[in-house]
Structure formats: structure tokens, C-alpha cells
PDB file of N, CA and C in Angstrom:
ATOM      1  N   UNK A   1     112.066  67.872 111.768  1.00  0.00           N
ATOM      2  CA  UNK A   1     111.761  69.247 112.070  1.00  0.00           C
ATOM      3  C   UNK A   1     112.492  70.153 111.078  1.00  0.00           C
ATOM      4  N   UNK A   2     111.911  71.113 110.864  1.00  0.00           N
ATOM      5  CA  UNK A   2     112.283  72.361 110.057  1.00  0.00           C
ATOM      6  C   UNK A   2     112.954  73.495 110.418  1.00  0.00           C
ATOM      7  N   UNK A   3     113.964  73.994 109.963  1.00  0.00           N
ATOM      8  CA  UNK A   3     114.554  74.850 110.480  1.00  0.00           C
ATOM      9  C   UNK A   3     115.438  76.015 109.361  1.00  0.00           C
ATOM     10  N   UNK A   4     115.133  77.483 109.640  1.00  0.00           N
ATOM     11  CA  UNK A   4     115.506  78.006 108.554  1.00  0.00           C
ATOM     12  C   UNK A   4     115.793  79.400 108.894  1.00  0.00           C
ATOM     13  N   UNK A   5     116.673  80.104 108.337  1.00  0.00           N
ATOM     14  CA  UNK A   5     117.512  80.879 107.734  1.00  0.00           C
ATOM     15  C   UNK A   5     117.002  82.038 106.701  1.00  0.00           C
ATOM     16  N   UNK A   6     117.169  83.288 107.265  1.00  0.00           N
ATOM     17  CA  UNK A   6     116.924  84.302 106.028  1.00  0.00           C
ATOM     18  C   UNK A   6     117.826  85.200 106.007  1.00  0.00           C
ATOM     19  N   UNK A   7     118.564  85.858 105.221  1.00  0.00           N
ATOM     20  CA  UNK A   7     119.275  86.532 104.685  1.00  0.00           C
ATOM     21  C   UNK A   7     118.425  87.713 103.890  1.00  0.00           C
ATOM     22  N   UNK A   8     118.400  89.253 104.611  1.00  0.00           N
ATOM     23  CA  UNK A   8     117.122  89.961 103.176  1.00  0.00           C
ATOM     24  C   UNK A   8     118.281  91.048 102.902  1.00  0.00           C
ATOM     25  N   UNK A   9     117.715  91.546 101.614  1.00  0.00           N
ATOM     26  CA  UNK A   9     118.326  92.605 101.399  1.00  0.00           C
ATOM     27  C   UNK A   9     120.135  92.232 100.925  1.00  0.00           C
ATOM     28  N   UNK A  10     120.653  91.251 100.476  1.00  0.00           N
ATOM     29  CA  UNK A  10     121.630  91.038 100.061  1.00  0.00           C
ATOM     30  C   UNK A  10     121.783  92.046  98.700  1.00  0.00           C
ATOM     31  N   UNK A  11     122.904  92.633  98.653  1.00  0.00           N
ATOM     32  CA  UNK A  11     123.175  93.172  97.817  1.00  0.00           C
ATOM     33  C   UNK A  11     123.908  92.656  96.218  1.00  0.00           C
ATOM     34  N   UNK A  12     122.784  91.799  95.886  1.00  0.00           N
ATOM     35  CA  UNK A  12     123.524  91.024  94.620  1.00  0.00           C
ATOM     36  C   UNK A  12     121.937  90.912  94.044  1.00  0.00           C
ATOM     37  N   UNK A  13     122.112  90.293  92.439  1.00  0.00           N
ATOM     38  CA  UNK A  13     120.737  89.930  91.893  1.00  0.00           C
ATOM     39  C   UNK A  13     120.233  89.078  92.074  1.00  0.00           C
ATOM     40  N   UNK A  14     119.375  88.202  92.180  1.00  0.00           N
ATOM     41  CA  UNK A  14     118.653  86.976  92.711  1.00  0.00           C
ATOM     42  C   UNK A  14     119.389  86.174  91.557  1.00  0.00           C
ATOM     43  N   UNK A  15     119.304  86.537  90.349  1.00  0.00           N
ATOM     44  CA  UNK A  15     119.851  85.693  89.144  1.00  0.00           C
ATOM     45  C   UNK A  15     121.215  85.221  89.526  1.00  0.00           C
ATOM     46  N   UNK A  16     122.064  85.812  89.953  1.00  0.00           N
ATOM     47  CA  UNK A  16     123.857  85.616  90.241  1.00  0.00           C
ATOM     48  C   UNK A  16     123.628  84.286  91.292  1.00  0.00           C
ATOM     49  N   UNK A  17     122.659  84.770  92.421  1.00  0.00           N
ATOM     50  CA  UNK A  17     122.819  84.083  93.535  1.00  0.00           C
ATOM     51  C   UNK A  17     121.937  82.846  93.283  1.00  0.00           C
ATOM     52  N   UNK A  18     120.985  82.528  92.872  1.00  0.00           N
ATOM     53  CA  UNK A  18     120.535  81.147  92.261  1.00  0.00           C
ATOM     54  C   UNK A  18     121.137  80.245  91.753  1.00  0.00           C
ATOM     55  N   UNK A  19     121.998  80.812  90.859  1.00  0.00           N
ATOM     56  CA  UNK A  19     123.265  79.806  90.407  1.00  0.00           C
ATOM     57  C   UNK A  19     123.560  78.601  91.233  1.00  0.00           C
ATOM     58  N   UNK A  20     124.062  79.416  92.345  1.00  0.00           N
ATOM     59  CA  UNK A  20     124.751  78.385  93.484  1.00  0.00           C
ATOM     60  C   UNK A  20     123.825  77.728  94.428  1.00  0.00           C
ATOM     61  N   UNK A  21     122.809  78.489  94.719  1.00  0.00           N
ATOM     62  CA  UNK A  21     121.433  77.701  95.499  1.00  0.00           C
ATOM     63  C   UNK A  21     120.956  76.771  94.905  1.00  0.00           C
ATOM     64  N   UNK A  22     121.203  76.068  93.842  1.00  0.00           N
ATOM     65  CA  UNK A  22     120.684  75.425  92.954  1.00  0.00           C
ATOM     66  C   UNK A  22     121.780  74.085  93.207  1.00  0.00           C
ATOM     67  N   UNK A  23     122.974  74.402  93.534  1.00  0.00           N
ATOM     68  CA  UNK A  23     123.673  73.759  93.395  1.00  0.00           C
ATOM     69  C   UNK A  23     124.052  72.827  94.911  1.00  0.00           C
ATOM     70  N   UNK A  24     123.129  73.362  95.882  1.00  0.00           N
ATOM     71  CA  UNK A  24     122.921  72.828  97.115  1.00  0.00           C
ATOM     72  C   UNK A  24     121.891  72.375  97.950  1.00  0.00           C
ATOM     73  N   UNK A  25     120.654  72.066  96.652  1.00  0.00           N
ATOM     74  CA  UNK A  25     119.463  71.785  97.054  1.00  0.00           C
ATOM     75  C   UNK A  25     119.637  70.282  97.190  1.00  0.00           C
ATOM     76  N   UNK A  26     119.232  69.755  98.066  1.00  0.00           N
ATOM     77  CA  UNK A  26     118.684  68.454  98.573  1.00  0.00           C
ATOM     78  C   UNK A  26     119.987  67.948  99.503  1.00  0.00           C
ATOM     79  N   UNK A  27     121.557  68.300  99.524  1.00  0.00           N
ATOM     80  CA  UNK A  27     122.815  68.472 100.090  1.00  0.00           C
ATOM     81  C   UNK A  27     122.225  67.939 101.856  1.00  0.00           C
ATOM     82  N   UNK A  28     123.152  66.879 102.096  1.00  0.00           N
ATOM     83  CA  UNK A  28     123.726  67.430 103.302  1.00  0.00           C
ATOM     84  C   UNK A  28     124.656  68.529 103.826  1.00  0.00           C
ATOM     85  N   UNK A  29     123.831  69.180 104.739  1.00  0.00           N
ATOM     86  CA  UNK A  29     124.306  70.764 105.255  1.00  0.00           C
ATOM     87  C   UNK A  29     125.611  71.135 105.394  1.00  0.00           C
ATOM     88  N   UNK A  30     126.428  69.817 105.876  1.00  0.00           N
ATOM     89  CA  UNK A  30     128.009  70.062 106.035  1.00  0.00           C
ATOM     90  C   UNK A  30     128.543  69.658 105.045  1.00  0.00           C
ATOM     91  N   UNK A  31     128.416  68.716 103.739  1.00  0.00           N
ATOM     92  CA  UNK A  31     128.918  68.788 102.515  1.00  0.00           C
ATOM     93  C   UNK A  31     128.315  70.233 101.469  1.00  0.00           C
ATOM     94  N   UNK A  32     127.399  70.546 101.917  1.00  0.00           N
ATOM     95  CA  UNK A  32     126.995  71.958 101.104  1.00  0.00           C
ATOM     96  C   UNK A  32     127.801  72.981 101.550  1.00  0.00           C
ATOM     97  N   UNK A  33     127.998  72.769 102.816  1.00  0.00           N
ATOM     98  CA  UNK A  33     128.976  73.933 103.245  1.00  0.00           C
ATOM     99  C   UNK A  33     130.516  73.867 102.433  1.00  0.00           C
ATOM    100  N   UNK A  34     130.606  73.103 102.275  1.00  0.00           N
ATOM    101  CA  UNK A  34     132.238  72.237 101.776  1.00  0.00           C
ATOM    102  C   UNK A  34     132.315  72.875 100.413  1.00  0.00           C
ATOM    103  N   UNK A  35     131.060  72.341  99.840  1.00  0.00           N
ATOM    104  CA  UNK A  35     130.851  72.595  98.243  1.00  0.00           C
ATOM    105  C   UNK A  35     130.816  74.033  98.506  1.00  0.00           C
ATOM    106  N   UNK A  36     130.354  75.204  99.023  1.00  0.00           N
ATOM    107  CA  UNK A  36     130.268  76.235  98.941  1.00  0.00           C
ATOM    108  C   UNK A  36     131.557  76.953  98.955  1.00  0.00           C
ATOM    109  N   UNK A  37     132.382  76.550 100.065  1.00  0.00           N
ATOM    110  CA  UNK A  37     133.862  76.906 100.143  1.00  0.00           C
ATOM    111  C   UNK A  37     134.701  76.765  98.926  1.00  0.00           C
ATOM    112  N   UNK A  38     133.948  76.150  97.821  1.00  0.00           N
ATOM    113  CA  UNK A  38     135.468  75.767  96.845  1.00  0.00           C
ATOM    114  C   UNK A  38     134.794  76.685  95.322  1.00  0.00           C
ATOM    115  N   UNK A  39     133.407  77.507  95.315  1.00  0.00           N
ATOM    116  CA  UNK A  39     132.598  77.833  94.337  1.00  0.00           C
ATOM    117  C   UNK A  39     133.180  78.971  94.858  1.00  0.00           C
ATOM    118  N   UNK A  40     133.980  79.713  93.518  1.00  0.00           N
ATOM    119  CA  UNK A  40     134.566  81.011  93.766  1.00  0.00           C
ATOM    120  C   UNK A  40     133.794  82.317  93.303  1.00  0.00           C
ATOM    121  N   UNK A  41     132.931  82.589  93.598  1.00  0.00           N
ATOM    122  CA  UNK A  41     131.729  83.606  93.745  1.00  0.00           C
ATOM    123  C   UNK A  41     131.505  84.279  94.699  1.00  0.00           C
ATOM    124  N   UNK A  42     130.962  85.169  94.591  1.00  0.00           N
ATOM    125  CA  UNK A  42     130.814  86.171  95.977  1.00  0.00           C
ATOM    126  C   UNK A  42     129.304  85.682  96.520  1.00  0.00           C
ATOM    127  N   UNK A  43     128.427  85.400  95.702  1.00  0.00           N
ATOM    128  CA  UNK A  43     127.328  84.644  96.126  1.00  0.00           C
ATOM    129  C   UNK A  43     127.256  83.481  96.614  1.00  0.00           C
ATOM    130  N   UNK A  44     128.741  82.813  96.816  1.00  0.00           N
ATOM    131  CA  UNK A  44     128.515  81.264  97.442  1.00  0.00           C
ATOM    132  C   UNK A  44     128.806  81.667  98.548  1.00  0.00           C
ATOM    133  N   UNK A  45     129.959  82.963  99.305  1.00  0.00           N
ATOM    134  CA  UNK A  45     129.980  83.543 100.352  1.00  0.00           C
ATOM    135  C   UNK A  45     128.532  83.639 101.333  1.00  0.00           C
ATOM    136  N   UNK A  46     127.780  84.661 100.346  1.00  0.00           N
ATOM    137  CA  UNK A  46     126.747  85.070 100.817  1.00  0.00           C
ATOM    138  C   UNK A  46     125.520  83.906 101.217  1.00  0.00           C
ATOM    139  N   UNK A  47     126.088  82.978 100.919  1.00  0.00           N
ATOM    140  CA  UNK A  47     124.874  81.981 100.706  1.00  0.00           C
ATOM    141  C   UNK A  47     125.663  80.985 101.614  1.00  0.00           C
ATOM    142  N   UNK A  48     126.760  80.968 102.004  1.00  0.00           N
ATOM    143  CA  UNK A  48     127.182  79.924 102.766  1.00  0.00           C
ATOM    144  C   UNK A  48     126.771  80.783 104.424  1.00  0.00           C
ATOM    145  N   UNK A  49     126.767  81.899 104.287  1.00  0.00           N
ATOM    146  CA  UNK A  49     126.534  82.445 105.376  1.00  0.00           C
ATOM    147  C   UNK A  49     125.419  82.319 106.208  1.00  0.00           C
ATOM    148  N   UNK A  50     124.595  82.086 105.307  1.00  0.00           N
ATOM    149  CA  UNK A  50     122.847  82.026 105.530  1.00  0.00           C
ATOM    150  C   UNK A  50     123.013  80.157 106.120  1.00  0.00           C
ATOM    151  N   UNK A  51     123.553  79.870 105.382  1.00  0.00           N
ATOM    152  CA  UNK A  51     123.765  78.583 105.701  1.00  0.00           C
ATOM    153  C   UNK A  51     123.796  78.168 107.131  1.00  0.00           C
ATOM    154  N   UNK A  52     125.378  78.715 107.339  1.00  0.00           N
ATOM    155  CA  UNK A  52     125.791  78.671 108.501  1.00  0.00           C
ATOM    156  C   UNK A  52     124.723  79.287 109.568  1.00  0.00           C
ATOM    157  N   UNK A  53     124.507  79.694 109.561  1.00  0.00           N
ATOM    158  CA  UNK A  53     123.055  80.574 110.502  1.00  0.00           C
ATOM    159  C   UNK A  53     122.281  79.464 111.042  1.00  0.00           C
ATOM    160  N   UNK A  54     121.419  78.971 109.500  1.00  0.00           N
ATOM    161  CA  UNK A  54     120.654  77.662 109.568  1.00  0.00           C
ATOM    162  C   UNK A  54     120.903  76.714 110.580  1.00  0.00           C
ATOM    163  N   UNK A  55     122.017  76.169 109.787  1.00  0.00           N
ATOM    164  CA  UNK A  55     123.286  75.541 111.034  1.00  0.00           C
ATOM    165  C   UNK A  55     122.681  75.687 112.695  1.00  0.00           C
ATOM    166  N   UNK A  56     123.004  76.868 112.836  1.00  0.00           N
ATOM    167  CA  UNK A  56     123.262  77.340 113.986  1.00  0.00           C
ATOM    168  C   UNK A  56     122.045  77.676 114.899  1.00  0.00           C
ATOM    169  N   UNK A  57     121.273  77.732 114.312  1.00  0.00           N
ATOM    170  CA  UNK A  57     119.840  77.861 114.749  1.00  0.00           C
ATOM    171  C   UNK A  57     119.477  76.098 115.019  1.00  0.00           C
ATOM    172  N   UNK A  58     119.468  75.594 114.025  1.00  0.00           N
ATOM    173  CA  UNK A  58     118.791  74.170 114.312  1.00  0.00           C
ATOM    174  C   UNK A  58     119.974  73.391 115.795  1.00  0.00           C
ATOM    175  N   UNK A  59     121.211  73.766 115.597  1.00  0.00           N
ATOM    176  CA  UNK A  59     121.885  73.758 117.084  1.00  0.00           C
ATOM    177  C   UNK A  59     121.558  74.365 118.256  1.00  0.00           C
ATOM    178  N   UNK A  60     121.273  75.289 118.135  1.00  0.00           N
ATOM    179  CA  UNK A  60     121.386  76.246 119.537  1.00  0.00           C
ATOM    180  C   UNK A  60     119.804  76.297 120.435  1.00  0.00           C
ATOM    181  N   UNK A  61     118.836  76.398 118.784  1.00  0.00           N
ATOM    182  CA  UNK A  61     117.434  76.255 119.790  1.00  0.00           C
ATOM    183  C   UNK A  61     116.472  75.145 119.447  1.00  0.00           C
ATOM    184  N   UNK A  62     116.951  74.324 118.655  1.00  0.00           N
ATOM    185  CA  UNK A  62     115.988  72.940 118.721  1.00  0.00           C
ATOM    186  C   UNK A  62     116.914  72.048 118.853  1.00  0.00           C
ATOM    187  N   UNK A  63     118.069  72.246 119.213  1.00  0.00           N
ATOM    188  CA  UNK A  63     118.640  71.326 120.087  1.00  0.00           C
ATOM    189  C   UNK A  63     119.119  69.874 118.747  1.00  0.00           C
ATOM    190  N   UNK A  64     119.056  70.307 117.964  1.00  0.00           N
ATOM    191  CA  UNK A  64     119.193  69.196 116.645  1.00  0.00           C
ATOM    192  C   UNK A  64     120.631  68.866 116.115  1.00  0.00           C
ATOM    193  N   UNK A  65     121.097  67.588 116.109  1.00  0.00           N
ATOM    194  CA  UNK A  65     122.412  66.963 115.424  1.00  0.00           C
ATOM    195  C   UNK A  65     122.692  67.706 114.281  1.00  0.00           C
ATOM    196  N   UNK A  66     123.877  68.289 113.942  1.00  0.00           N
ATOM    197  CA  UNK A  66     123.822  68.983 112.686  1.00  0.00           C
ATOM    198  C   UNK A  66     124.637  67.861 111.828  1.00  0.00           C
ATOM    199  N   UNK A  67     125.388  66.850 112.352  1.00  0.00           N
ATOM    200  CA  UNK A  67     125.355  66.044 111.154  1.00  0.00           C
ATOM    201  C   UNK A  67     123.804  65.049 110.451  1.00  0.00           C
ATOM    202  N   UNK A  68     122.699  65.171 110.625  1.00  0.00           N
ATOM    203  CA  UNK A  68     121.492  64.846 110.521  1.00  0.00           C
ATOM    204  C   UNK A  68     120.910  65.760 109.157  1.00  0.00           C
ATOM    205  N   UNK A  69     121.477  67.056 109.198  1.00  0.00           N
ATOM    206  CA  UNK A  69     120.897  67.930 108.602  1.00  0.00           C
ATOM    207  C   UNK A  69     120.914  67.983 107.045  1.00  0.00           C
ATOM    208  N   UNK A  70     119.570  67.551 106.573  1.00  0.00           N
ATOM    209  CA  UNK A  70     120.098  68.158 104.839  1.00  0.00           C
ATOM    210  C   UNK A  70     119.201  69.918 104.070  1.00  0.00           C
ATOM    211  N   UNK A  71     119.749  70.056 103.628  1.00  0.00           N
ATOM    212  CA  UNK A  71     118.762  71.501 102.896  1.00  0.00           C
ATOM    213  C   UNK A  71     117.963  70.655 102.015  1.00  0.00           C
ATOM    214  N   UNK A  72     116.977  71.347 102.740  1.00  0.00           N
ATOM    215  CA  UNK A  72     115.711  70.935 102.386  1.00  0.00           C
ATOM    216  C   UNK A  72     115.098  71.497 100.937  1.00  0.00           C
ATOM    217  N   UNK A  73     115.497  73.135 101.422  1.00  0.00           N
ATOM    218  CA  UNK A  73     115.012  73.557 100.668  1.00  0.00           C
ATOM    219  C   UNK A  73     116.172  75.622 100.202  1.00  0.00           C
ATOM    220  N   UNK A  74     116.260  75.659  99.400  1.00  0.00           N
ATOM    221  CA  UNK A  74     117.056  76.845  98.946  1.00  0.00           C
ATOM    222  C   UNK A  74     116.474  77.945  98.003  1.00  0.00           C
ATOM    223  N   UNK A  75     115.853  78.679  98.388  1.00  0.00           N
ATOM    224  CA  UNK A  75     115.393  79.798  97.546  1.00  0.00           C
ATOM    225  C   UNK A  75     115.719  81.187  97.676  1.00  0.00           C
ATOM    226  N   UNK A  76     115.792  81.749  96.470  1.00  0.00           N
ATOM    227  CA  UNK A  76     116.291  83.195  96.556  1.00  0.00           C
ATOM    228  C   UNK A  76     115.053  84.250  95.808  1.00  0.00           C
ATOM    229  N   UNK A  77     114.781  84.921  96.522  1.00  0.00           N
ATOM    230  CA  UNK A  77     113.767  85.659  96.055  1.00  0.00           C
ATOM    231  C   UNK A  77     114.345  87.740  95.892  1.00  0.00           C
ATOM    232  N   UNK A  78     113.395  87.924  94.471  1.00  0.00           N
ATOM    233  CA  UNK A  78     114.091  89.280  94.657  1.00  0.00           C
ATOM    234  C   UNK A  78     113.728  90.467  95.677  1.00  0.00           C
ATOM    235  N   UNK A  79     114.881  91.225  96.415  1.00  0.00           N
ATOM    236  CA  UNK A  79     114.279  91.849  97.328  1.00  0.00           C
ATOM    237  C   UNK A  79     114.226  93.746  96.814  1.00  0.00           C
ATOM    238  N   UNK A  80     114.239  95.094  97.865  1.00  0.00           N
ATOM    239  CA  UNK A  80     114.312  96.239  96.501  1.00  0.00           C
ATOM    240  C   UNK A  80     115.238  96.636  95.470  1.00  0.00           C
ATOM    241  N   UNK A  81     115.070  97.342  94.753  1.00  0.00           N
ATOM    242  CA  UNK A  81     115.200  97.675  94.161  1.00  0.00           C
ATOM    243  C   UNK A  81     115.796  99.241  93.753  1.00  0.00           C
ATOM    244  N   UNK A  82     117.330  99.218  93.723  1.00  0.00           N
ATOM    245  CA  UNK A  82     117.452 100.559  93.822  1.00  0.00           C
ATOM    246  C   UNK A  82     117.676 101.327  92.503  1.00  0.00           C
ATOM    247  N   UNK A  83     116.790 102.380  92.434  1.00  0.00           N
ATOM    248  CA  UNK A  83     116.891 103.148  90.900  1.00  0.00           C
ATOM    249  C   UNK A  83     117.945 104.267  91.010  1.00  0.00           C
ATOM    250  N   UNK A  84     118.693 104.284  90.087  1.00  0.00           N
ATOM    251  CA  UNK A  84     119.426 105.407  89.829  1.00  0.00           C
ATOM    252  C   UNK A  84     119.391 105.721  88.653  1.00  0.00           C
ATOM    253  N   UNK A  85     120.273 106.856  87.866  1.00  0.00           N
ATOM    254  CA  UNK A  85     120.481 106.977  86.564  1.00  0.00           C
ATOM    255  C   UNK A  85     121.643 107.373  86.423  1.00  0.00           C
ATOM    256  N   UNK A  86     121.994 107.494  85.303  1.00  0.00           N
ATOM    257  CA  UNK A  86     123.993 107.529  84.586  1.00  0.00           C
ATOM    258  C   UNK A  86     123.202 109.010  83.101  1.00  0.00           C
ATOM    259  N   UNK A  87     124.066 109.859  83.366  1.00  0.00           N
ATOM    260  CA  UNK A  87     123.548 110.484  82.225  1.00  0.00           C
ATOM    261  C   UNK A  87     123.915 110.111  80.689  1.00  0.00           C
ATOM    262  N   UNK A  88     123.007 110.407  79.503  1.00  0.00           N
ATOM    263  CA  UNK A  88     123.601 109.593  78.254  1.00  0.00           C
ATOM    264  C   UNK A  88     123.827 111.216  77.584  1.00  0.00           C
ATOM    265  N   UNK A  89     123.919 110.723  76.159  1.00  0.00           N
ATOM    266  CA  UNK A  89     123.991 111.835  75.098  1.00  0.00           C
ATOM    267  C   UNK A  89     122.860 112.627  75.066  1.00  0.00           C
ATOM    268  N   UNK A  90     123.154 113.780  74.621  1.00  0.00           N
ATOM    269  CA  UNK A  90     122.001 114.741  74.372  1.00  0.00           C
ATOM    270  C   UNK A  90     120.983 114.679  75.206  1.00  0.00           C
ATOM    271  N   UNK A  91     121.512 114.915  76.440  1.00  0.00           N
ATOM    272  CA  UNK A  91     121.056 115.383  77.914  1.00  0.00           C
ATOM    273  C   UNK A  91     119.925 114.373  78.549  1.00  0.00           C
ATOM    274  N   UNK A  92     119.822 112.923  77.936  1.00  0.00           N
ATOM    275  CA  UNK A  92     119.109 112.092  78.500  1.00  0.00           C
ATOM    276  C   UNK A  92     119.900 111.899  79.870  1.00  0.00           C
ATOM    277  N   UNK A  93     118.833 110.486  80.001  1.00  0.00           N
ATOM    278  CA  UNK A  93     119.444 110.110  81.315  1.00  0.00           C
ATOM    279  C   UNK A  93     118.644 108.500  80.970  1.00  0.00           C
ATOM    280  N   UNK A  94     119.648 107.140  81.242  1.00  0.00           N
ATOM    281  CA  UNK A  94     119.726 106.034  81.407  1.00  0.00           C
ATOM    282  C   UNK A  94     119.653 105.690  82.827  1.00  0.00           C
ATOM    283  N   UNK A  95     118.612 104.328  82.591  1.00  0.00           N
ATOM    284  CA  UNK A  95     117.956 103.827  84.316  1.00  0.00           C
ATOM    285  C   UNK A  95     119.051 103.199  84.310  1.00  0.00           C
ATOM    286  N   UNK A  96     119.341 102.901  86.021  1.00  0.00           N
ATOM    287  CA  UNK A  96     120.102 101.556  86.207  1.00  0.00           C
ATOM    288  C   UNK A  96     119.424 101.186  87.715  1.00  0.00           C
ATOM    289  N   UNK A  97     119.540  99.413  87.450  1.00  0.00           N
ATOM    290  CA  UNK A  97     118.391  98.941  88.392  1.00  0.00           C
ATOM    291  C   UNK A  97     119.661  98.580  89.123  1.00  0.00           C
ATOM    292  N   UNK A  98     119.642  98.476  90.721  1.00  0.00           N
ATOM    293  CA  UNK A  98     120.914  98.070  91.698  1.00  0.00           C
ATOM    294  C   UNK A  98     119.760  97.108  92.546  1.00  0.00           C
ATOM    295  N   UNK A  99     120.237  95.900  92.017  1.00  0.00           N
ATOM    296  CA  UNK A  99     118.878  94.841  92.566  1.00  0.00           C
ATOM    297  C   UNK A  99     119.287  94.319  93.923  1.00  0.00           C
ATOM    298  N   UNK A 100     118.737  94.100  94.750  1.00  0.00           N
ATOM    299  CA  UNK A 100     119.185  92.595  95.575  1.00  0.00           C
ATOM    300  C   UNK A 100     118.330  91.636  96.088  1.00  0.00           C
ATOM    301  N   UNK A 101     118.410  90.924  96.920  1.00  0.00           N
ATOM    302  CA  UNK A 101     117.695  89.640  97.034  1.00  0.00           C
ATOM    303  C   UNK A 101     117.347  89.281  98.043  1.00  0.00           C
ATOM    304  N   UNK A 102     116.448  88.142  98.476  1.00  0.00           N
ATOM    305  CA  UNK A 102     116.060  87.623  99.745  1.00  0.00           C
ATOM    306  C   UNK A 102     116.796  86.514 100.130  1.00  0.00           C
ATOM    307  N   UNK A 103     117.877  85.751 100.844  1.00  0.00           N
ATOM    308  CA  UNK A 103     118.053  84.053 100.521  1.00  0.00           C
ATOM    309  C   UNK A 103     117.413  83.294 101.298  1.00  0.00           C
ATOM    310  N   UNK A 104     117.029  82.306 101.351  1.00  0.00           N
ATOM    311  CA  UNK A 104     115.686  81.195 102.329  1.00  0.00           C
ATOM    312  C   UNK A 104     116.576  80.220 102.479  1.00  0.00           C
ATOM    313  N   UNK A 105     116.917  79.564 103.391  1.00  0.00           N
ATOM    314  CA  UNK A 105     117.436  78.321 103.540  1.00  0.00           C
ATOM    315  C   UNK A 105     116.890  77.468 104.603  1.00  0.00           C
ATOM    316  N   UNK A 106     116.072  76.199 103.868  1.00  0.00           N
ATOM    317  CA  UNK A 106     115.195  75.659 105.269  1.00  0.00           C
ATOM    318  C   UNK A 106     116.095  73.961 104.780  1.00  0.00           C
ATOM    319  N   UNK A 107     116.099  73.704 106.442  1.00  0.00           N
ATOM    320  CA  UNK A 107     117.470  72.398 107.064  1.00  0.00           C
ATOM    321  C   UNK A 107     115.909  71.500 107.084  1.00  0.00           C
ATOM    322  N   UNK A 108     116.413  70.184 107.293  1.00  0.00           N
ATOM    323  CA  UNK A 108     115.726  69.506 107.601  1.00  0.00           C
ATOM    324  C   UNK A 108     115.901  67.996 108.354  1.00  0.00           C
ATOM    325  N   UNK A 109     115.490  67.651 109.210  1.00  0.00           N
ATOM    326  CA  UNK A 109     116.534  66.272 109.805  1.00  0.00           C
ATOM    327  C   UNK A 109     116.217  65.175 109.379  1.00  0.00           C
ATOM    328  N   UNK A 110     115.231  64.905 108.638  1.00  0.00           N
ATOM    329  CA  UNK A 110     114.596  63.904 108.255  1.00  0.00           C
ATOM    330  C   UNK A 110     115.246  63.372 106.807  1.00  0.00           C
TER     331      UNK A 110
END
């Protein structure tokens, strides 16, 4: 059975946070968690969190062994997009994109 986790609107770039989703695909759930604790990033935070959720969901309402559990699957997708600007020389004005992201984390017992 399938079981999964969303995180929207994280305030980081999908690019930062892929890094580490990448680095916990196919993982059993409680060694990914482990591995996440020692990756000193603010995105392994954010991503262990989603985790833990996962976790906690496949415990609480399908009733599922969480030592059983591996990530199945880890994706980060980009979520809005906030525009601002910084003023430049000679009265322009420079975009700046303030991105963040979606995180997906689907468990799996099989």
C-alpha cells in the first residue's frame, strides 16, 4: 500500500531541495530519516519533516509497520512564485524571483 506526504509552499527553490530528495529515493524510511539528520541543509530539515508526516500517516490511518516502510518515491515540484524588485542604477529596477516548492513523499510497504 501507498502512502504519502505533501509539504506545499515551502519556502526554498525546488533546485536546493532536490539535492537531498535524490539522496533518499528508494531508502528505507527510518534509515532516510537517519541520513537526513546528519545532511546539514535547511532542506534536509524540510524534507525530513514531510517525511516524518509520511511516517505518521501510514501509522496512524492504515495501520502499517513503519519498520516495513521504504520511499517509494520523492519529488519536489516548483510551487509560486514571488516577484519583487531591488532598485538598480539609473532609476531601473531588477526582478528577483523568491521561489518555493511542493515536496511529495510516497512510503511504500512492499
Amino acid at each position: 500500500m501507498e502512502v504519502r506526504a505533501i509539504t506545499r509552499n515551502a519556502r526554498m527553490s525546488p533546485q536546493k531541495v532536490r539535492e537531498v530528495t535524490r539522496q533518499i529515493q528508494g531508502m528505507p524510511a527510518e534509515l532516510a530519516l537517519q541520513t537526513l539528520s546528519f545532511v546539514p541543509r535547511k532542506s534536509a530539515r524540510l524534507v525530513a519533516k514531510t517525511l516524518k508526516s509520511a511516517m505518521a500517516n501510514a501509522e496512524n490511518n492504515h495501520d502499517l509497520p513503519v519498520d516495513r516502510l521504504r520511499v517509494k518515491e520523492a519529488t519536489v515540484g516548483p510551487g509560486r512564485t514571488l516577484k519583487r524588485f531591488i532598485p538598480k542604477a539609473r532609476g531601473s529596477a531588477g526582478p528577483i524571483l523568491k521561489r518555493s516548492c511542493h515536496i511529495r513523499i510516497v512510503l511504500s510497504d512492499e
